[in-house]
C-alpha atoms as a PDB file:
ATOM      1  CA  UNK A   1     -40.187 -56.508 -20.623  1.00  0.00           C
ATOM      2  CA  UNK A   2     -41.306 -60.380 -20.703  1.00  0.00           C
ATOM      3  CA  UNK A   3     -39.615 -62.420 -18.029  1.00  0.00           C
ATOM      4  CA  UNK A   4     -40.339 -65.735 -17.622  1.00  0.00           C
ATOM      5  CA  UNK A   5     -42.352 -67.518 -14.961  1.00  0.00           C
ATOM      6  CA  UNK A   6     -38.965 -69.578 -13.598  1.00  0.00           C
ATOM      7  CA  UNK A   7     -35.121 -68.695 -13.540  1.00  0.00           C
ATOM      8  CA  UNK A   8     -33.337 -70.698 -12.501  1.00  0.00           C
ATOM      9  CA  UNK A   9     -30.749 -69.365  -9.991  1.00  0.00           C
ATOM     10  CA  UNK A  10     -27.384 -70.345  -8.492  1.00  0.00           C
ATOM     11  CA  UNK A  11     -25.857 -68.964  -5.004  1.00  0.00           C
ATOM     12  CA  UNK A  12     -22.565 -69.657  -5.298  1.00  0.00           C
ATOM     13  CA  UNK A  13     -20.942 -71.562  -1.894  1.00  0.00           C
ATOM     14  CA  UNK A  14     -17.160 -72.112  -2.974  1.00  0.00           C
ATOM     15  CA  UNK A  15     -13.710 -70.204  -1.539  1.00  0.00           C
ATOM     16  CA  UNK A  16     -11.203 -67.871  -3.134  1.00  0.00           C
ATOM     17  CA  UNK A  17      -8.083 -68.359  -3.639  1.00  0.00           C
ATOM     18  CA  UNK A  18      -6.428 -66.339  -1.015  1.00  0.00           C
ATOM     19  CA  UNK A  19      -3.743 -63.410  -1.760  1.00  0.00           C
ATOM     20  CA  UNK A  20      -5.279 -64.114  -5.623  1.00  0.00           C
ATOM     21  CA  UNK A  21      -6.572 -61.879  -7.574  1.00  0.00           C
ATOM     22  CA  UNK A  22      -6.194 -63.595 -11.054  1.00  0.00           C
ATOM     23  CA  UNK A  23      -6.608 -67.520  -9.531  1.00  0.00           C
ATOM     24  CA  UNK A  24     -10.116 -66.435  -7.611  1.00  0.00           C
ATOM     25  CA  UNK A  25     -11.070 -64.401 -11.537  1.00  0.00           C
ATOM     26  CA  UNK A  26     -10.317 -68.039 -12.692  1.00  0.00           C
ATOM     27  CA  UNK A  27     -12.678 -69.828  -9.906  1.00  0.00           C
ATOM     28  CA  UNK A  28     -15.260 -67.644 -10.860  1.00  0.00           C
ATOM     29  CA  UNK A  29     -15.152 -68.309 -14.578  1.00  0.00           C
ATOM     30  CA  UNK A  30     -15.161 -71.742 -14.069  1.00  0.00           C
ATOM     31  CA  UNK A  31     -18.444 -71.121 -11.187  1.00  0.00           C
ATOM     32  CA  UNK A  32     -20.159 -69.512 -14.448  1.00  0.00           C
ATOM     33  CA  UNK A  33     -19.594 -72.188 -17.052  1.00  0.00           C
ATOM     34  CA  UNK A  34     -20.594 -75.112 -14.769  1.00  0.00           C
ATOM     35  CA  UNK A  35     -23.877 -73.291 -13.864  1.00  0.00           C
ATOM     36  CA  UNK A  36     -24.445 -72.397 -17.588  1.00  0.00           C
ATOM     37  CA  UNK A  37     -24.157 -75.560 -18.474  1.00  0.00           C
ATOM     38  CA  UNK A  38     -26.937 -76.627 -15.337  1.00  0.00           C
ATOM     39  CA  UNK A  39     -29.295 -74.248 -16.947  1.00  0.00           C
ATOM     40  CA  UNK A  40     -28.710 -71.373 -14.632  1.00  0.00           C
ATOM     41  CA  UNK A  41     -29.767 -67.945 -15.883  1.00  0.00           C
ATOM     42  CA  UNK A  42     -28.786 -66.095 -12.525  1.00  0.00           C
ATOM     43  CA  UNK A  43     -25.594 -66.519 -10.870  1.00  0.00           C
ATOM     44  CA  UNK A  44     -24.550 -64.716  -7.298  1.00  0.00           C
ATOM     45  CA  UNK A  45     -21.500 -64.952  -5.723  1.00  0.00           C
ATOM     46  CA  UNK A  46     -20.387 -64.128  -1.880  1.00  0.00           C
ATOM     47  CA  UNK A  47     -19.528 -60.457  -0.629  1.00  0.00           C
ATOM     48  CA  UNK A  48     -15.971 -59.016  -1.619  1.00  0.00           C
ATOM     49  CA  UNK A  49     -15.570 -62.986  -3.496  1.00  0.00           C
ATOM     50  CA  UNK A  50     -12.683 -61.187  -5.588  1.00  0.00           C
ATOM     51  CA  UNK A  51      -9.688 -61.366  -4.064  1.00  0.00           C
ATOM     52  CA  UNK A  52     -11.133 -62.474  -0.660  1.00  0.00           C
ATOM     53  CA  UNK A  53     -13.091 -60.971   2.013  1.00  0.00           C
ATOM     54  CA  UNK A  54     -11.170 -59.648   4.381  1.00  0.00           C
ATOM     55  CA  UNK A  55     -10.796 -61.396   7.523  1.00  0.00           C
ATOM     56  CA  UNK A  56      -7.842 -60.307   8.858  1.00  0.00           C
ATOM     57  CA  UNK A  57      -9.701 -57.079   9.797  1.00  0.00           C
ATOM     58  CA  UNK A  58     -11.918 -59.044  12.130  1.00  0.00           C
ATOM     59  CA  UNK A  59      -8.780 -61.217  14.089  1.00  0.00           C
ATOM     60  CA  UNK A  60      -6.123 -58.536  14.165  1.00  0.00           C
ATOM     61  CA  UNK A  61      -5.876 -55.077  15.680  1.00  0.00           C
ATOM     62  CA  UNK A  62      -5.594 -52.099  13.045  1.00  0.00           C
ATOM     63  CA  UNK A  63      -2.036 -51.762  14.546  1.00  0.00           C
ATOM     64  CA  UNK A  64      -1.132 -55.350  13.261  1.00  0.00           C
ATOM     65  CA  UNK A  65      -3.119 -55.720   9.949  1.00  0.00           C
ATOM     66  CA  UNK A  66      -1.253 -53.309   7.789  1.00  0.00           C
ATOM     67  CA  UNK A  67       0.803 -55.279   5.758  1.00  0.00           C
ATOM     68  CA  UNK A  68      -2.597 -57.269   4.742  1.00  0.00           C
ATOM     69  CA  UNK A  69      -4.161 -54.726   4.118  1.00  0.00           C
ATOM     70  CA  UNK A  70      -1.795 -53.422   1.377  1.00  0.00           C
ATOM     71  CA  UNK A  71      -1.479 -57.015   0.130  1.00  0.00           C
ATOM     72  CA  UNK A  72      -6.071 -56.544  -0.345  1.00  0.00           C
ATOM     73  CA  UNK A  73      -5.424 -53.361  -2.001  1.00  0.00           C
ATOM     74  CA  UNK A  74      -2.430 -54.504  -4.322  1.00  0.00           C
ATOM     75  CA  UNK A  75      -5.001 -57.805  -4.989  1.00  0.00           C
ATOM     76  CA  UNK A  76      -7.858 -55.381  -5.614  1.00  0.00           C
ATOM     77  CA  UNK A  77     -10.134 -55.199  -8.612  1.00  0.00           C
ATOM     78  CA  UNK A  78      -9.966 -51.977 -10.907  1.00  0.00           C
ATOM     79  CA  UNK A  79     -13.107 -51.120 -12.074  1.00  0.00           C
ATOM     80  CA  UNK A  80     -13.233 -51.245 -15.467  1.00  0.00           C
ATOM     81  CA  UNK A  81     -10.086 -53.299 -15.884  1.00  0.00           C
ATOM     82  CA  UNK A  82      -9.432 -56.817 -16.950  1.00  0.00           C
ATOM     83  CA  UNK A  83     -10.869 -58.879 -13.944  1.00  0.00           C
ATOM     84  CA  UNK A  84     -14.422 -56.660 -15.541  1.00  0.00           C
ATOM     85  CA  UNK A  85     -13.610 -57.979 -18.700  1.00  0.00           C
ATOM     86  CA  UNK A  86     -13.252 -61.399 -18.127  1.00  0.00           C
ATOM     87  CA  UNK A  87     -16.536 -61.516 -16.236  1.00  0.00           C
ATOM     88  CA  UNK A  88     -18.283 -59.164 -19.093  1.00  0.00           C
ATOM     89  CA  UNK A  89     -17.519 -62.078 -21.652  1.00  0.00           C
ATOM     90  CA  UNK A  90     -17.842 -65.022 -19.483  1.00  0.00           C
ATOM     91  CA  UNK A  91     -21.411 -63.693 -19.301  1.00  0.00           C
ATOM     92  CA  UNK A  92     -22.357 -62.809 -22.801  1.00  0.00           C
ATOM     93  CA  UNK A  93     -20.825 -65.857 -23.612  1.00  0.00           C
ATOM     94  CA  UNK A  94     -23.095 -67.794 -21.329  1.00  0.00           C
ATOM     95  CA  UNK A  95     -25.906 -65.500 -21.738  1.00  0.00           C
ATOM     96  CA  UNK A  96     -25.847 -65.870 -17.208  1.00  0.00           C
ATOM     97  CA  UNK A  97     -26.777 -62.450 -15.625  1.00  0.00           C
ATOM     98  CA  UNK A  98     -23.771 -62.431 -12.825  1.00  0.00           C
ATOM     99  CA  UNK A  99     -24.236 -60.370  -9.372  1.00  0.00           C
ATOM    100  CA  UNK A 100     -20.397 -60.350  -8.240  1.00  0.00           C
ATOM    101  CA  UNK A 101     -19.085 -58.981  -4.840  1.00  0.00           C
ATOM    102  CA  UNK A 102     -15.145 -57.363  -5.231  1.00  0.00           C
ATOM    103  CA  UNK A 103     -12.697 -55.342  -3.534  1.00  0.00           C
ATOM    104  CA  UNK A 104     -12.541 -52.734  -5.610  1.00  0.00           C
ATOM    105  CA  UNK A 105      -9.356 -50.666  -5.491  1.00  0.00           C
ATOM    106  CA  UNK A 106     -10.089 -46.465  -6.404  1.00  0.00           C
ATOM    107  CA  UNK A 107      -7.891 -43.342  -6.247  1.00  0.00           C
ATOM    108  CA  UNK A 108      -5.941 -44.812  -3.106  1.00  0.00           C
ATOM    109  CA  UNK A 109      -8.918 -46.604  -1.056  1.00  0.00           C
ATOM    110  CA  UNK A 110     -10.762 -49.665  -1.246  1.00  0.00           C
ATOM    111  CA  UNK A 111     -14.976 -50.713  -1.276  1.00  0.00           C
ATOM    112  CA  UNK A 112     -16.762 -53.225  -1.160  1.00  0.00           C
ATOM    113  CA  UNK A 113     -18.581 -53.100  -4.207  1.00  0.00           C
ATOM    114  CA  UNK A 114     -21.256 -55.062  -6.028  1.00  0.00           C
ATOM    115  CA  UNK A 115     -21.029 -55.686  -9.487  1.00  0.00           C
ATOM    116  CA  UNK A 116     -24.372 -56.839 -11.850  1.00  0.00           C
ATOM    117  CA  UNK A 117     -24.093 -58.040 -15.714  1.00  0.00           C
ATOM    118  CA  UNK A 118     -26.804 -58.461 -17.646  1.00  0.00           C
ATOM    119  CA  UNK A 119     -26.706 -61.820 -19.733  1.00  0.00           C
ATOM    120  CA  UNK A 120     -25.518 -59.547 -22.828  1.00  0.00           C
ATOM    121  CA  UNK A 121     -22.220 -58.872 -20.453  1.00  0.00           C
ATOM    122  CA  UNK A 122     -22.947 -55.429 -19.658  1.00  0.00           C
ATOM    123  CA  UNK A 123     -21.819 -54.134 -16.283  1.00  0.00           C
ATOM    124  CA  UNK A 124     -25.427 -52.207 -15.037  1.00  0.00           C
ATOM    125  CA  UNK A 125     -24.539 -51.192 -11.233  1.00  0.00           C
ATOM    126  CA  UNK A 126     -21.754 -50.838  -9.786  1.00  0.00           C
ATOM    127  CA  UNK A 127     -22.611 -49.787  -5.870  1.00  0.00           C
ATOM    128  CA  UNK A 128     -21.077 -49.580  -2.963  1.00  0.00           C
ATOM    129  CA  UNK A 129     -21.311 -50.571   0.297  1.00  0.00           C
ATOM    130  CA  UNK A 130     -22.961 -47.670   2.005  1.00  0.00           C
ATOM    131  CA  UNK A 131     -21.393 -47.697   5.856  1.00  0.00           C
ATOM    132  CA  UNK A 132     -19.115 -50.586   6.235  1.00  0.00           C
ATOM    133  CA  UNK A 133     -19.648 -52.944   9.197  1.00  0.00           C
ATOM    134  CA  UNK A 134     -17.783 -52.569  12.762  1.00  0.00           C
ATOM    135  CA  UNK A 135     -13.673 -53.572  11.875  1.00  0.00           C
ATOM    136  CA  UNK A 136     -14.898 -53.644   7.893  1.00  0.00           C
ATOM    137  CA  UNK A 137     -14.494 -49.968   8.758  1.00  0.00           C
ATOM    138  CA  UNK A 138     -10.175 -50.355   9.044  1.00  0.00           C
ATOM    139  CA  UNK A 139     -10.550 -51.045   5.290  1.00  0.00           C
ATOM    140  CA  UNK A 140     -13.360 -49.900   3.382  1.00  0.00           C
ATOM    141  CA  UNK A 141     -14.451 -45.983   2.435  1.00  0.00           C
ATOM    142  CA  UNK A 142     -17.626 -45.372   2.371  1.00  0.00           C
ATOM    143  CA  UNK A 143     -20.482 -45.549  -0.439  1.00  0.00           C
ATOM    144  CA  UNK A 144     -23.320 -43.895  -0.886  1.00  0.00           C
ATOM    145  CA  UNK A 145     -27.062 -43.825  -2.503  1.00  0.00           C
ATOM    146  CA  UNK A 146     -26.361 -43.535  -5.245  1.00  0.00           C
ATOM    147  CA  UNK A 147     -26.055 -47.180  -5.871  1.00  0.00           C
ATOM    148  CA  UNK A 148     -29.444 -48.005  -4.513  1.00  0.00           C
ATOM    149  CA  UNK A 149     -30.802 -49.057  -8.179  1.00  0.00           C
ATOM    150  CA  UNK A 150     -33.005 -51.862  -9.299  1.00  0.00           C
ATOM    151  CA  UNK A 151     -31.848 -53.119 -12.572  1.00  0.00           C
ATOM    152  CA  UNK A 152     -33.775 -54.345 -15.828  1.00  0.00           C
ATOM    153  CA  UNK A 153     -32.100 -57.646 -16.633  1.00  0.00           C
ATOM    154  CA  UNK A 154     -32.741 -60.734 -18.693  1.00  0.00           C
ATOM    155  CA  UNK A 155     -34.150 -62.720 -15.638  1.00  0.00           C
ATOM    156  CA  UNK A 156     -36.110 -59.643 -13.966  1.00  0.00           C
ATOM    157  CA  UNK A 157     -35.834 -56.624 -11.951  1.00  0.00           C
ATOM    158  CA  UNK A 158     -33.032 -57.022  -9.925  1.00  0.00           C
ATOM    159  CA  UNK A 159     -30.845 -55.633  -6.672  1.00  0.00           C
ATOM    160  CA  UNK A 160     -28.646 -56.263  -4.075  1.00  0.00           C
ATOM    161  CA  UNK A 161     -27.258 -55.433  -0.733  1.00  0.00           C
ATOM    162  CA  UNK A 162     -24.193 -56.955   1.206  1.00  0.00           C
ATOM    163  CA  UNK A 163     -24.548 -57.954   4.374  1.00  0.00           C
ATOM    164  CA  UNK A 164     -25.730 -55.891   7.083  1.00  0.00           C
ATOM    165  CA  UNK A 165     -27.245 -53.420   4.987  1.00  0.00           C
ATOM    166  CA  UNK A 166     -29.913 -55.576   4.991  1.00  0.00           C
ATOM    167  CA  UNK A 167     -30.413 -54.233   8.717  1.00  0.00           C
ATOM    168  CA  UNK A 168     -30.969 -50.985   7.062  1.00  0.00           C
ATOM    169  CA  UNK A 169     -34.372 -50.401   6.527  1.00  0.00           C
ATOM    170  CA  UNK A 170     -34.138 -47.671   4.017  1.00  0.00           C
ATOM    171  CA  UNK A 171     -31.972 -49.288   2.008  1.00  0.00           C
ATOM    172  CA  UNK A 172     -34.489 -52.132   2.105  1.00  0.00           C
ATOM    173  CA  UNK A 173     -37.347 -49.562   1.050  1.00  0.00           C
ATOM    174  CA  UNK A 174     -35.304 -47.877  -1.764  1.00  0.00           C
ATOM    175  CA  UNK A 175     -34.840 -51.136  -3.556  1.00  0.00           C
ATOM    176  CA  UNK A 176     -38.738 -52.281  -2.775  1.00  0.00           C
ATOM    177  CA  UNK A 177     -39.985 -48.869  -4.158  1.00  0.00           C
ATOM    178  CA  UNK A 178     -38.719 -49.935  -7.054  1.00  0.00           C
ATOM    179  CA  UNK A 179     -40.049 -52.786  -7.491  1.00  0.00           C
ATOM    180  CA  UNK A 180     -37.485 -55.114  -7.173  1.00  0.00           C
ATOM    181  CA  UNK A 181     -38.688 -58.970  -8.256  1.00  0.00           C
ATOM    182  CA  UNK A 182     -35.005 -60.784  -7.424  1.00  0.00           C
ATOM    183  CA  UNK A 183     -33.255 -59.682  -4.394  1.00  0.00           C
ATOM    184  CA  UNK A 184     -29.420 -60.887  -4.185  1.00  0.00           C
ATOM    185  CA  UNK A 185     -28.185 -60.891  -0.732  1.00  0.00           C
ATOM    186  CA  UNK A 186     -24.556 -60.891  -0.333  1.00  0.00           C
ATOM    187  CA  UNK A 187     -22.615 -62.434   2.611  1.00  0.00           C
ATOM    188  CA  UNK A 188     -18.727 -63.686   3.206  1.00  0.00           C
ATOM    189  CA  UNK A 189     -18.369 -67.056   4.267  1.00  0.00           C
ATOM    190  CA  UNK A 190     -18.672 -67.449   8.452  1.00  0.00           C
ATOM    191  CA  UNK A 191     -15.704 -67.301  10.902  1.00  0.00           C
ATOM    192  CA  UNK A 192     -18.393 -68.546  13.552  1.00  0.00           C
ATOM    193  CA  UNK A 193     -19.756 -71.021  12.851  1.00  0.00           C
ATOM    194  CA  UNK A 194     -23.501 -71.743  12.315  1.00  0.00           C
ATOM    195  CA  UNK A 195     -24.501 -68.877  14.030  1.00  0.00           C
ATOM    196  CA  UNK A 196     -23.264 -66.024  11.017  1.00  0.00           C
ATOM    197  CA  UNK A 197     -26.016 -69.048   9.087  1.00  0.00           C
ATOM    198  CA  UNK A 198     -28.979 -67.944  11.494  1.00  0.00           C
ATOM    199  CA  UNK A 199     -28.211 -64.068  11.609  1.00  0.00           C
ATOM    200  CA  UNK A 200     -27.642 -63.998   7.330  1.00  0.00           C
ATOM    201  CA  UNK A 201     -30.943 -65.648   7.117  1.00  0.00           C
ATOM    202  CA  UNK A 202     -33.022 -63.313   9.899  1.00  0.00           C
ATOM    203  CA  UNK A 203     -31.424 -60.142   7.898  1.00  0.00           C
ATOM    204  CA  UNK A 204     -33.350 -60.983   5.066  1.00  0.00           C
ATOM    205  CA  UNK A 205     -36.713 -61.904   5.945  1.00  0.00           C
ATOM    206  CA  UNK A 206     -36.895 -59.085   8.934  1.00  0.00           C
END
């Protein structure tokens, strides 16, 4: 495939709307149009962006957080379902290849799951996150390889990781042995302050 020389590429820095599923679908929309419209032929969005990343899991005890963590899983994206959909045509529509972190609800348990549409709105990958991180662990299963793919797309070969699979080095290496040209790195917003800034940027040049 011809790619060209440029793309012109959009990391998206803006906050969900919390405890929404549908109102943080609708930010996202509106993320995709206003890039379209700036020329932008790649679009990525933050880790677990729909409904929210879930902080709660990294403030409160397991004992404490259950009733948000049924209020993430009733907020949860369904995979297909209509929050896919909406994405798909927003898209096609905009001819924008979208990389897209969810919670995505299955069969009683929740991942953290990356979603990539080609600019003709097809979903391509859906992966999970492999081994969640530290207290991610009170609310995510597991992934596996499977996901590992590099993706033909409009703008290039593409992949992603979230967050600190990027310490993985394997995980690095599956993606570079295929040739991966665009790498989409996938982060929540920080709790921390600056210092999340430094360690997201170290994880992906190391």
């Amino acid at each position: 495939m011809d790619y060209a020389k440029t793309v012109r590429a959009a990391a998206v820095q803006i906050s969900p709307v919390l405890h929404s599923r549908e109102d943080t679908t609708e930010k996202v929309l509106e993320a995709i149009a206003s890039a379209a419209k700036e020329g932008v032929q790649l679009i990525v969005f933050p880790e677990t962006f729909i409904p929210y990343y879930p902080y709660f899991s990294f403030v409160q005890p397991p004992v404490l957080m259950g009733k948000a963590h049924m209020q993430l899983y009733a907020e949860a994206v369904t995979v297909p379902g209509p929050v896919i959909d909406a994405i798909a045509r927003a898209a096609r529509s905009y001819a924008v290849v979208v990389v897209l972190g969810v919670n995505e609800r299955d069969a009683g348990s929740l991942y953290n799951t990356q979603l990539i549409f080609d600019a003709d709105g097809s979903l391509l990958l859906k992966r999970r996150k492999i081994t969640p991180t530290y207290h991610e662990r009170m609310v995510w299963g597991q992934g596996d390889g499977a996901g590992l793919q590099v993706l033909e797309t409009q703008v290039g070969r593409v992949g992603a990781l979230a967050c600190w699979e990027h310490y993985n080095p394997l995980a690095r290496f599956a993606l570079m042995a295929q040739h991966e040209q665009i790498h989409c790195g996938q982060f929540p917003g920080s709790m921390v302050g600056q210092i999340f800034g430094d360690q997201m940027e170290v994880t992906m040049r190391h």
